[in-house]
C-alpha atoms as a PDB file:
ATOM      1  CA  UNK A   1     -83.575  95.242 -85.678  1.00  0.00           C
ATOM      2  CA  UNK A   2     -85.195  92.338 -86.856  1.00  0.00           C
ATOM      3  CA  UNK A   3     -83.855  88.851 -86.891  1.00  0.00           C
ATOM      4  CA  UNK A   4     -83.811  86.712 -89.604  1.00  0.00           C
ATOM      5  CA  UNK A   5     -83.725  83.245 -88.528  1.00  0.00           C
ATOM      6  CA  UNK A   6     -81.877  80.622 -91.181  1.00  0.00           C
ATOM      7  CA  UNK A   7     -82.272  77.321 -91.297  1.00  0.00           C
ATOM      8  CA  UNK A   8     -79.886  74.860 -93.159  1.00  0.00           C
ATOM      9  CA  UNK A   9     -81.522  72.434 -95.000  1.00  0.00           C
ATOM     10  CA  UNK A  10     -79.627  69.113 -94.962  1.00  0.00           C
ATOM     11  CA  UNK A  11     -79.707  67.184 -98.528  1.00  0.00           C
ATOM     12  CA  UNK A  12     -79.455  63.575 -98.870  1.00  0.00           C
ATOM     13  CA  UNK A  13     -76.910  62.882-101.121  1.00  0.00           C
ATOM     14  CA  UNK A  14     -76.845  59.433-102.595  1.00  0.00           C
ATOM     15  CA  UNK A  15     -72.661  59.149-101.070  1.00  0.00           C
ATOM     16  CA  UNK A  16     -73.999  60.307 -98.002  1.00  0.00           C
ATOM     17  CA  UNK A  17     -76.698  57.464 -98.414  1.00  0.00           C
ATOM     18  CA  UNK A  18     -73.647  54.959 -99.387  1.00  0.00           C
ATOM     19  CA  UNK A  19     -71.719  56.064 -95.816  1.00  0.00           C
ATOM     20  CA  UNK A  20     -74.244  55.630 -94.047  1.00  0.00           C
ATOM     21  CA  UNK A  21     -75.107  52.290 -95.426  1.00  0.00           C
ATOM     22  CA  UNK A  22     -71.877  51.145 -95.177  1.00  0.00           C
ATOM     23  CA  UNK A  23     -71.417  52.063 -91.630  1.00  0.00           C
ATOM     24  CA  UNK A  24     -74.640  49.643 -90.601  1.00  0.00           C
ATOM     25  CA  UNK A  25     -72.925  47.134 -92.627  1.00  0.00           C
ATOM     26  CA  UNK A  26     -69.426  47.614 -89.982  1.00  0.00           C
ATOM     27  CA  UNK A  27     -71.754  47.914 -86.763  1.00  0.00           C
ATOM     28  CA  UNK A  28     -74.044  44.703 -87.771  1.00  0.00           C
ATOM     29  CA  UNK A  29     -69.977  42.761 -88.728  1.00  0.00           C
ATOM     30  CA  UNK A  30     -68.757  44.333 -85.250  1.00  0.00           C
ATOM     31  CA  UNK A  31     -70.963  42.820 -83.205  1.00  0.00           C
ATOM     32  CA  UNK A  32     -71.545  39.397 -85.522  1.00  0.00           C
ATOM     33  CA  UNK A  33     -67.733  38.581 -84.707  1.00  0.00           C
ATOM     34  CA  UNK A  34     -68.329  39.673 -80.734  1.00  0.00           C
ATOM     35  CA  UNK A  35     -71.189  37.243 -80.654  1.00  0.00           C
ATOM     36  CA  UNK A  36     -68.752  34.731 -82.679  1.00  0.00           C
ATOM     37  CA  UNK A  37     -65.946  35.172 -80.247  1.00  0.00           C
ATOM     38  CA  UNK A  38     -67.546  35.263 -77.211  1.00  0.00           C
ATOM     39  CA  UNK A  39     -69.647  31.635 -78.463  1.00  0.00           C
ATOM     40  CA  UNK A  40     -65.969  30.433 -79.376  1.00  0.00           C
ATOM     41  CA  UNK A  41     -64.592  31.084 -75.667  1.00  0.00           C
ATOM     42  CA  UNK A  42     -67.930  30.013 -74.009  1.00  0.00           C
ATOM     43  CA  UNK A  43     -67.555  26.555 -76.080  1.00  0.00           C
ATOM     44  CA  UNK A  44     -63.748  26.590 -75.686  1.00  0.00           C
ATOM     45  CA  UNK A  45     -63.901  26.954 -71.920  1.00  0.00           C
ATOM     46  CA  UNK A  46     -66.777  24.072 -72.171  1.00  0.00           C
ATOM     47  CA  UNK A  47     -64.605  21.757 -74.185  1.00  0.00           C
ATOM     48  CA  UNK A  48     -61.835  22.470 -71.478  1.00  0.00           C
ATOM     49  CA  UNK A  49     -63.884  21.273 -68.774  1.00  0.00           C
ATOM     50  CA  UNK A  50     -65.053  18.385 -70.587  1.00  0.00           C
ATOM     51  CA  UNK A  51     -61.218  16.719 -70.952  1.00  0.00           C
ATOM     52  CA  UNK A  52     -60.665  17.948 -67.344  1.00  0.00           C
ATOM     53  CA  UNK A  53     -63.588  16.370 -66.207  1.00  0.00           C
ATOM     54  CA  UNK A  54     -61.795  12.773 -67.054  1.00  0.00           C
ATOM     55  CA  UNK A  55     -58.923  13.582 -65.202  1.00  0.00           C
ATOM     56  CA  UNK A  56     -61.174  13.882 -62.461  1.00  0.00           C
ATOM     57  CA  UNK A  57     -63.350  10.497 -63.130  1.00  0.00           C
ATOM     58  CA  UNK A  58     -59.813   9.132 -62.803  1.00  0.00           C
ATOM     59  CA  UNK A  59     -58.914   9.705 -59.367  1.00  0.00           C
ATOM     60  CA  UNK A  60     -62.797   8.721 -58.495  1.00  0.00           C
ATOM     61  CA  UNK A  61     -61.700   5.408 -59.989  1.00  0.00           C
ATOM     62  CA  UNK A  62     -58.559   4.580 -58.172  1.00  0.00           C
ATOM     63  CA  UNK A  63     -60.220   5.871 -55.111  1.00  0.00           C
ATOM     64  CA  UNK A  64     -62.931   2.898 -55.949  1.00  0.00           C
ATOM     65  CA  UNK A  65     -60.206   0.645 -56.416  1.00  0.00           C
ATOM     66  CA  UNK A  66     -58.762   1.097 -53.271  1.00  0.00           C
ATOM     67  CA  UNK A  67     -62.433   1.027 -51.291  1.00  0.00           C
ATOM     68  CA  UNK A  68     -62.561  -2.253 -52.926  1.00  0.00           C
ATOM     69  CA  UNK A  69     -59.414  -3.410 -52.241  1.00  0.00           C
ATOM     70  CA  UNK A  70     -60.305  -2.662 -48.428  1.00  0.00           C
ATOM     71  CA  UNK A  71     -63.142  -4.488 -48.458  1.00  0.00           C
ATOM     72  CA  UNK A  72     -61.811  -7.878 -50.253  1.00  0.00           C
ATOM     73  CA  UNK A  73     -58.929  -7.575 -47.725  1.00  0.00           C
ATOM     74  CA  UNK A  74     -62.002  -7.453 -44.837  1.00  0.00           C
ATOM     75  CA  UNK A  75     -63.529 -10.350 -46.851  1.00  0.00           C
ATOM     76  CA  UNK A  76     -60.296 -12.236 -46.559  1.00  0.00           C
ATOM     77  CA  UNK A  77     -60.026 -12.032 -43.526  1.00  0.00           C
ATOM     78  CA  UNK A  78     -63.361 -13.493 -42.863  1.00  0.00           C
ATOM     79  CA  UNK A  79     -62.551 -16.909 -44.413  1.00  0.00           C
ATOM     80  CA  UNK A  80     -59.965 -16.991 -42.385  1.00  0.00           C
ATOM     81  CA  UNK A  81     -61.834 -16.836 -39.028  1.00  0.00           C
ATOM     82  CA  UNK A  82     -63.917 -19.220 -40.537  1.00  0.00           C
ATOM     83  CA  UNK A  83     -61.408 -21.678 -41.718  1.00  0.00           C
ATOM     84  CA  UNK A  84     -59.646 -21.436 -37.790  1.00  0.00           C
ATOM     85  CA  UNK A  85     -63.093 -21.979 -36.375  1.00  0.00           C
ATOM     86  CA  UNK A  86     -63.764 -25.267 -38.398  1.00  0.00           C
ATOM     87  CA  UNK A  87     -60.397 -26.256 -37.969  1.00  0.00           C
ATOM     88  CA  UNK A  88     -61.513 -26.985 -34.164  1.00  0.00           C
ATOM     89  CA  UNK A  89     -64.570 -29.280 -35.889  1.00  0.00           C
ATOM     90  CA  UNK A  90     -62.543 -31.100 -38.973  1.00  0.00           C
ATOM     91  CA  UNK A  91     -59.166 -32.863 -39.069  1.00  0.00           C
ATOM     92  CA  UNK A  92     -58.337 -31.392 -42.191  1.00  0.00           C
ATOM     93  CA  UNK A  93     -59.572 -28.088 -43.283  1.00  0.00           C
ATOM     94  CA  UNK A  94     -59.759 -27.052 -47.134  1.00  0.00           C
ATOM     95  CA  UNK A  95     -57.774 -24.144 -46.667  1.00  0.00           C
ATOM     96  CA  UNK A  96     -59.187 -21.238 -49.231  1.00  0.00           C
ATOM     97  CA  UNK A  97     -57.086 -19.174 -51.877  1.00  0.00           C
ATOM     98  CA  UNK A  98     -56.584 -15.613 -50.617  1.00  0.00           C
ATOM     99  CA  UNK A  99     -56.063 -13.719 -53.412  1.00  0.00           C
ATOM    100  CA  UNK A 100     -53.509 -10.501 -52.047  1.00  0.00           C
ATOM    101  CA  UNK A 101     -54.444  -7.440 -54.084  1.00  0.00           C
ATOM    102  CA  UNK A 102     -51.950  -6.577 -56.440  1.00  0.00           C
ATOM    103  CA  UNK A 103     -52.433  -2.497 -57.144  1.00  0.00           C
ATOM    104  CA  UNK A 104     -54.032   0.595 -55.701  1.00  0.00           C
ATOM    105  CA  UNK A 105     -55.576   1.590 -58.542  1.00  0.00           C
ATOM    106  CA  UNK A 106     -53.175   3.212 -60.854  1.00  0.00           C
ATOM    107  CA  UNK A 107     -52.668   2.227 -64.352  1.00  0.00           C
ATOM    108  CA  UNK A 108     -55.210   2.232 -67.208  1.00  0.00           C
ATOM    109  CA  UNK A 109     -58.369   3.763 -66.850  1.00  0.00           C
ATOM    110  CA  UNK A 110     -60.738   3.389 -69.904  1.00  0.00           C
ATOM    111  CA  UNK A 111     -62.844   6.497 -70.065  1.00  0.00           C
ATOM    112  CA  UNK A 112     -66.475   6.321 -71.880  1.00  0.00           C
ATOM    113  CA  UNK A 113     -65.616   7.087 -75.008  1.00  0.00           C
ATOM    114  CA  UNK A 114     -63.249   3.973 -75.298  1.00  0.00           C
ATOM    115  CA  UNK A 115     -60.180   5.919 -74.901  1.00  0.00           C
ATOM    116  CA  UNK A 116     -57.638   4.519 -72.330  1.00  0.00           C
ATOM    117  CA  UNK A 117     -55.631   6.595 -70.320  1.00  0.00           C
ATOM    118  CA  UNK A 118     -52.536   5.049 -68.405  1.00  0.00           C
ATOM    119  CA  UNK A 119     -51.839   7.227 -64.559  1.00  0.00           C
ATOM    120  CA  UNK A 120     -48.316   6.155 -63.130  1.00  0.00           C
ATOM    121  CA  UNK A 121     -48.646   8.619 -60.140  1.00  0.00           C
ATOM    122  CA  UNK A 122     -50.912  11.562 -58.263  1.00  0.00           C
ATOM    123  CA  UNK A 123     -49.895  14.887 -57.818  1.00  0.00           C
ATOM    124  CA  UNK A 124     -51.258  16.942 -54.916  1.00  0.00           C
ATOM    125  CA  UNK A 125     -50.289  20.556 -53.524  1.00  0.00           C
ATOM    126  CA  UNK A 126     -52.625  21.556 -50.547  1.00  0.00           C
ATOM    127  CA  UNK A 127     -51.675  25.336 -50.548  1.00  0.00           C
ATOM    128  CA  UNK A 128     -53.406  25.324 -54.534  1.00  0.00           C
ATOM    129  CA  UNK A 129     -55.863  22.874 -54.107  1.00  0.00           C
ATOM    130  CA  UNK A 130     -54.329  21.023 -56.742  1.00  0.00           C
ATOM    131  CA  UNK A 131     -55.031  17.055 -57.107  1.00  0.00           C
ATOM    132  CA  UNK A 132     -54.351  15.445 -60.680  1.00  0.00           C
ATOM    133  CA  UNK A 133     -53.400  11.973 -61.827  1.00  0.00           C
ATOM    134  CA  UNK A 134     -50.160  12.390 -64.059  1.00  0.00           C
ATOM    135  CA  UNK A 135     -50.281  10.242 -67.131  1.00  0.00           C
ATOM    136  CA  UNK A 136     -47.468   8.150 -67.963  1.00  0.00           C
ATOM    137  CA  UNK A 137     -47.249   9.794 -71.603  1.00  0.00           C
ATOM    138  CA  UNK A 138     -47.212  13.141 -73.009  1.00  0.00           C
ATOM    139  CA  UNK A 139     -48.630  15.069 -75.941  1.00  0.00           C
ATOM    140  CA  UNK A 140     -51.326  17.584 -77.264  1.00  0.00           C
ATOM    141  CA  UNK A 141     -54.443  15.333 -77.044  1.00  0.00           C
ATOM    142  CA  UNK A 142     -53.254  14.456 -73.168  1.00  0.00           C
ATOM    143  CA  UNK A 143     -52.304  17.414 -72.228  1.00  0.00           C
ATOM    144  CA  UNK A 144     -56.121  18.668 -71.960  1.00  0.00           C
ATOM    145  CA  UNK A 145     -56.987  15.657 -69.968  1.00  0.00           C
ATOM    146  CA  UNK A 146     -54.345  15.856 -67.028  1.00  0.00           C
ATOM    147  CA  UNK A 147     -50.846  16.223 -66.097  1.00  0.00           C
ATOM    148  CA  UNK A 148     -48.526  14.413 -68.119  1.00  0.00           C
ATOM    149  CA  UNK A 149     -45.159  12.964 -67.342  1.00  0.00           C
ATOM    150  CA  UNK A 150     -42.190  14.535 -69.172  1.00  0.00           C
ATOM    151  CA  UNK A 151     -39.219  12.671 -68.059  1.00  0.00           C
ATOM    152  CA  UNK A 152     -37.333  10.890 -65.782  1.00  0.00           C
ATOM    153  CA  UNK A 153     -37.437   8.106 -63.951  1.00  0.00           C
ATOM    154  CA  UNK A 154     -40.588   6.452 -62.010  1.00  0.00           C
ATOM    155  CA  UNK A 155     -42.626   8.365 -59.472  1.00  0.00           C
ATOM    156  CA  UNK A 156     -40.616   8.731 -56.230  1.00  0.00           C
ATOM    157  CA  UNK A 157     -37.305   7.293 -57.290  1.00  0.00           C
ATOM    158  CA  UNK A 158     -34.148   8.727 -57.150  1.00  0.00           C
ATOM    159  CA  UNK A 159     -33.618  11.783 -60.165  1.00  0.00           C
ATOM    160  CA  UNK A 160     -35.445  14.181 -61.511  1.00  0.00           C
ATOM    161  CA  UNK A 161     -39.366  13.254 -61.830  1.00  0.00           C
ATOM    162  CA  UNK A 162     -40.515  16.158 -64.483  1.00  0.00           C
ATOM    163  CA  UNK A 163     -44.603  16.935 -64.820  1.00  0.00           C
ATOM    164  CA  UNK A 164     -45.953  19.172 -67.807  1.00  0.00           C
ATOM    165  CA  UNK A 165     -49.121  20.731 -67.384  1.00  0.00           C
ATOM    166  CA  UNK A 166     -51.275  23.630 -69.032  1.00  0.00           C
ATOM    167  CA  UNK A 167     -51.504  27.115 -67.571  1.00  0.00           C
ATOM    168  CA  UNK A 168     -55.501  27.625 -67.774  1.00  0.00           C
ATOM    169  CA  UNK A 169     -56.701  31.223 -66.804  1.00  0.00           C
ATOM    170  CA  UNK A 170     -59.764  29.241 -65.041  1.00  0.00           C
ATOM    171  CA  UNK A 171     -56.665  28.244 -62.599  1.00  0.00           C
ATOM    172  CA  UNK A 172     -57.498  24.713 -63.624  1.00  0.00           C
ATOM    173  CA  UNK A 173     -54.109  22.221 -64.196  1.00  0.00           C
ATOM    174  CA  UNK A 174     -50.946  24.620 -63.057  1.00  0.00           C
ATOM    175  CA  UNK A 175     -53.340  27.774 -63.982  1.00  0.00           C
ATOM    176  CA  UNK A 176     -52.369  28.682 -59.952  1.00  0.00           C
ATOM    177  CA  UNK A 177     -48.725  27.379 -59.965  1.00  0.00           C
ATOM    178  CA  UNK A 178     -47.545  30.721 -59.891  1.00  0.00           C
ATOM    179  CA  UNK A 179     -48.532  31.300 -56.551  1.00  0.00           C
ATOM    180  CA  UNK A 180     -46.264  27.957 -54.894  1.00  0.00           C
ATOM    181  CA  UNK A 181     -44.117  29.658 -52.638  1.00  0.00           C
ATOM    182  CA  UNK A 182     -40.685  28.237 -51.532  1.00  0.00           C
ATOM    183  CA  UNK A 183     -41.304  26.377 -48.441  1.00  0.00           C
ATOM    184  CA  UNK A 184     -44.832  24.858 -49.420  1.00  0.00           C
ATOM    185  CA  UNK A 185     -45.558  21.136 -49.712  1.00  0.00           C
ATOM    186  CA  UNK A 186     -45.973  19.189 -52.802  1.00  0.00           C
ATOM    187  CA  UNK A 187     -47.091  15.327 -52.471  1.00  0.00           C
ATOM    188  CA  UNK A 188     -46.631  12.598 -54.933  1.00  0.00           C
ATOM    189  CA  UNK A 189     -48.476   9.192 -54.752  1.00  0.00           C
ATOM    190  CA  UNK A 190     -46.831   6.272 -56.622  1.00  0.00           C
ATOM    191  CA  UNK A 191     -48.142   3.098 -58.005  1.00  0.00           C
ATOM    192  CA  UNK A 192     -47.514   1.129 -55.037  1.00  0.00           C
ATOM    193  CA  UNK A 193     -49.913   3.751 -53.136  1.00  0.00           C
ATOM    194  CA  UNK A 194     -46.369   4.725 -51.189  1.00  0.00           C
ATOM    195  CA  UNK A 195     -47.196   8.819 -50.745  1.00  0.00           C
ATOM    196  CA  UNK A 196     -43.887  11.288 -50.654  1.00  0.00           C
ATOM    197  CA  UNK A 197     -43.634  14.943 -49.533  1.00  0.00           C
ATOM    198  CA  UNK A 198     -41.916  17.406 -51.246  1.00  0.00           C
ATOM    199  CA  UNK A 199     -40.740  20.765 -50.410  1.00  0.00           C
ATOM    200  CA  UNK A 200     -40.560  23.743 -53.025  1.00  0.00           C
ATOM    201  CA  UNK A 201     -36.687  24.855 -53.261  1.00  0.00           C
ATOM    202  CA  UNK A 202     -36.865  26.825 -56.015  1.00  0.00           C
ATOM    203  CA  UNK A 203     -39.364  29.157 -58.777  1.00  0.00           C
ATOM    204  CA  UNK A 204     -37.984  30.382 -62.133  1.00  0.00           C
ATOM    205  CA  UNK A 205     -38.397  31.276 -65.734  1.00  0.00           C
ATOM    206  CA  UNK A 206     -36.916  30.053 -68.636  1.00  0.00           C
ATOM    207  CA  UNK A 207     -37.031  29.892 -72.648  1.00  0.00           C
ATOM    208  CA  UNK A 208     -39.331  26.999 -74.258  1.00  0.00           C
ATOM    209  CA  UNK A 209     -35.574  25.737 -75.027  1.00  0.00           C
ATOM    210  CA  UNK A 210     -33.739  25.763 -71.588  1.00  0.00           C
ATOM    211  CA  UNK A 211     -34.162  22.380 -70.922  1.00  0.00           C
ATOM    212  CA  UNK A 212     -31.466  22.384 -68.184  1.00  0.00           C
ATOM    213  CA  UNK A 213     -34.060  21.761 -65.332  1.00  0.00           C
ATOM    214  CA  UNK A 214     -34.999  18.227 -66.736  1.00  0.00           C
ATOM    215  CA  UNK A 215     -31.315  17.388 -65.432  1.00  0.00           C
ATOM    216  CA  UNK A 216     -30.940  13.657 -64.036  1.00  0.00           C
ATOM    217  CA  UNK A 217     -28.299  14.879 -61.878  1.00  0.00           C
ATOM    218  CA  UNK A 218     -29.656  15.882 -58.106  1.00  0.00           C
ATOM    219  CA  UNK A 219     -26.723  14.202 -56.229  1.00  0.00           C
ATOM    220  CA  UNK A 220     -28.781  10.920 -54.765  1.00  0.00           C
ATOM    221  CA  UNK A 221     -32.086  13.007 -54.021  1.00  0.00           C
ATOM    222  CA  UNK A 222     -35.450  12.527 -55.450  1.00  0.00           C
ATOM    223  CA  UNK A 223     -36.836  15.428 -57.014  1.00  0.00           C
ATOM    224  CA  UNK A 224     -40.021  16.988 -58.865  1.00  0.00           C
ATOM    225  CA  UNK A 225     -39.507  20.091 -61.763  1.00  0.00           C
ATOM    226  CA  UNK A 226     -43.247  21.063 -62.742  1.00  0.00           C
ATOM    227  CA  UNK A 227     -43.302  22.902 -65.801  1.00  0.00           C
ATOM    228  CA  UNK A 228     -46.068  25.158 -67.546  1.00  0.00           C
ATOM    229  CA  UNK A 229     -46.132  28.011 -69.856  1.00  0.00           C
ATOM    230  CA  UNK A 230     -46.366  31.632 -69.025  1.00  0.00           C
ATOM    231  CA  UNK A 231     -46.026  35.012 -70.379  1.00  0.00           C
ATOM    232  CA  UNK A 232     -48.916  34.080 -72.930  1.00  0.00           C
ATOM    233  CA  UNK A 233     -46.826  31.015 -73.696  1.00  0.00           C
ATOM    234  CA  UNK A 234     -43.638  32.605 -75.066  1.00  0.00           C
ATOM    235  CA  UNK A 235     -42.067  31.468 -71.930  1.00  0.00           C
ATOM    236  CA  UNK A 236     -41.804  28.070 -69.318  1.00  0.00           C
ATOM    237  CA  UNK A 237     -42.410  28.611 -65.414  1.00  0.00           C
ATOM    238  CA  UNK A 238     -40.464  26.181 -63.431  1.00  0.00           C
ATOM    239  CA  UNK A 239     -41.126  25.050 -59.566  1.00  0.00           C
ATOM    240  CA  UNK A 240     -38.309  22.783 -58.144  1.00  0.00           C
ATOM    241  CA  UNK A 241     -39.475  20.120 -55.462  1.00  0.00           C
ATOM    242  CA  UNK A 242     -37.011  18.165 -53.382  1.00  0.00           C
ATOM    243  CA  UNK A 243     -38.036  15.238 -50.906  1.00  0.00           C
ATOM    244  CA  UNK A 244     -38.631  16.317 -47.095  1.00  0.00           C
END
């Protein structure tokens, strides 16, 4: 038997021309907005490091600060041995003015821009690698510099000393503060450069309005409550600290 081979012819119809057309069109959008999204997070994430970045130009100025203090102190000194040795040539010595430092470095630091920042206190957890000045105020704009102070009283004083921070998937600011364990050791430098260890008591989650762990009331201790957001920010994360 012979076979008869059939072919279908396939005719371009202008709708089929229109689907087609408008299918490029959805492809070419598609990967326009990929392109636009993944720019937005690239610049995002570069914006992010930018404001951290100050953060970290702070604690590179106290630490300045304090390498000068050292070495006026050393300086100080120096007149002195002078002014004892002359004392044994001249009846009476000028004595000099020695100037006694007055800070360690915390309090405003004016970054290049102009803007001034004001740091009360450093906060430092080993176990994260975590090391942050905590300014003295709090809002957006801060926020995506450093830690920021959310109440209580000064840094290592008796009650509740409470420290907002950003939860950044980079594990920048408290992006790793989910991993503080009970037990681990949390350190908090003041103003006077007088350094306190805390111990983790405590981990929990609460709504954005539980404010309960802000309390004042900790029965004569001195405390730290870090706070960041979690569960894509519909909920707080909250570490209780208590001094060793």
């Amino acid at each position: 038997m012979n076979q008869i081979i059939v072919t279908e012819k396939i005719y371009v119809t202008p709708e089929l021309r229109r689907k087609k057309k408008i299918y490029k069109i959805q492809f070419a959008l598609s990967v326009f907005f990929m392109i636009l999204l993944f720019s937005y997070y690239i610049y995002a994430e570069y914006e992010r490091d930018k404001s951290e970045q100050v953060s970290q130009d702070i604690l590179t100025s106290i630490a300045q600060t304090k390498g000068n203090i050292i070495d006026n102190t050393i300086s100080n000194s120096e007149i002195l041995v002078v002014t004892v040795e002359a004392e044994n040539e001249i009846a009476q010595p000028t004595n000099p003015v020695v100037q006694e430092p007055q800070t360690d470095g915390l309090g405003v630091y004016t970054a290049e821009d102009g803007r001034q920042y004001k740091t009360e206190s450093i906060l430092k957890i080993p176990v994260l690698d975590l090391n942050y000045p905590i300014l003295s105020e709090q809002s957006e704009e801060l926020l995506k510099i450093s830690l920021n102070k959310y109440w209580g009283p000064a840094p290592n004083e008796v009650g509740n000393y409470c420290i907002v921070g950003h939860n950044y998937r980079s594990g920048k600011m408290f992006g790793n503060l989910s991993k503080i364990k009970n037990g681990d050791q949390v350190e908090l430098t003041d103003a006077s450069g007088r350094t306190l260890s805390y111990s983790v008591y405590n981990k929990f989650i609460v709504e954005p309005t539980d404010t309960d762990c802000t309390s004042q009331i900790t029965n004569g201790y001195k405390e730290l409550t870090l706070i960041t957001c979690t569960n894509q920010g519909k909920q707080r994360l909250v570490v209780k600290c208590r001094e060793i």
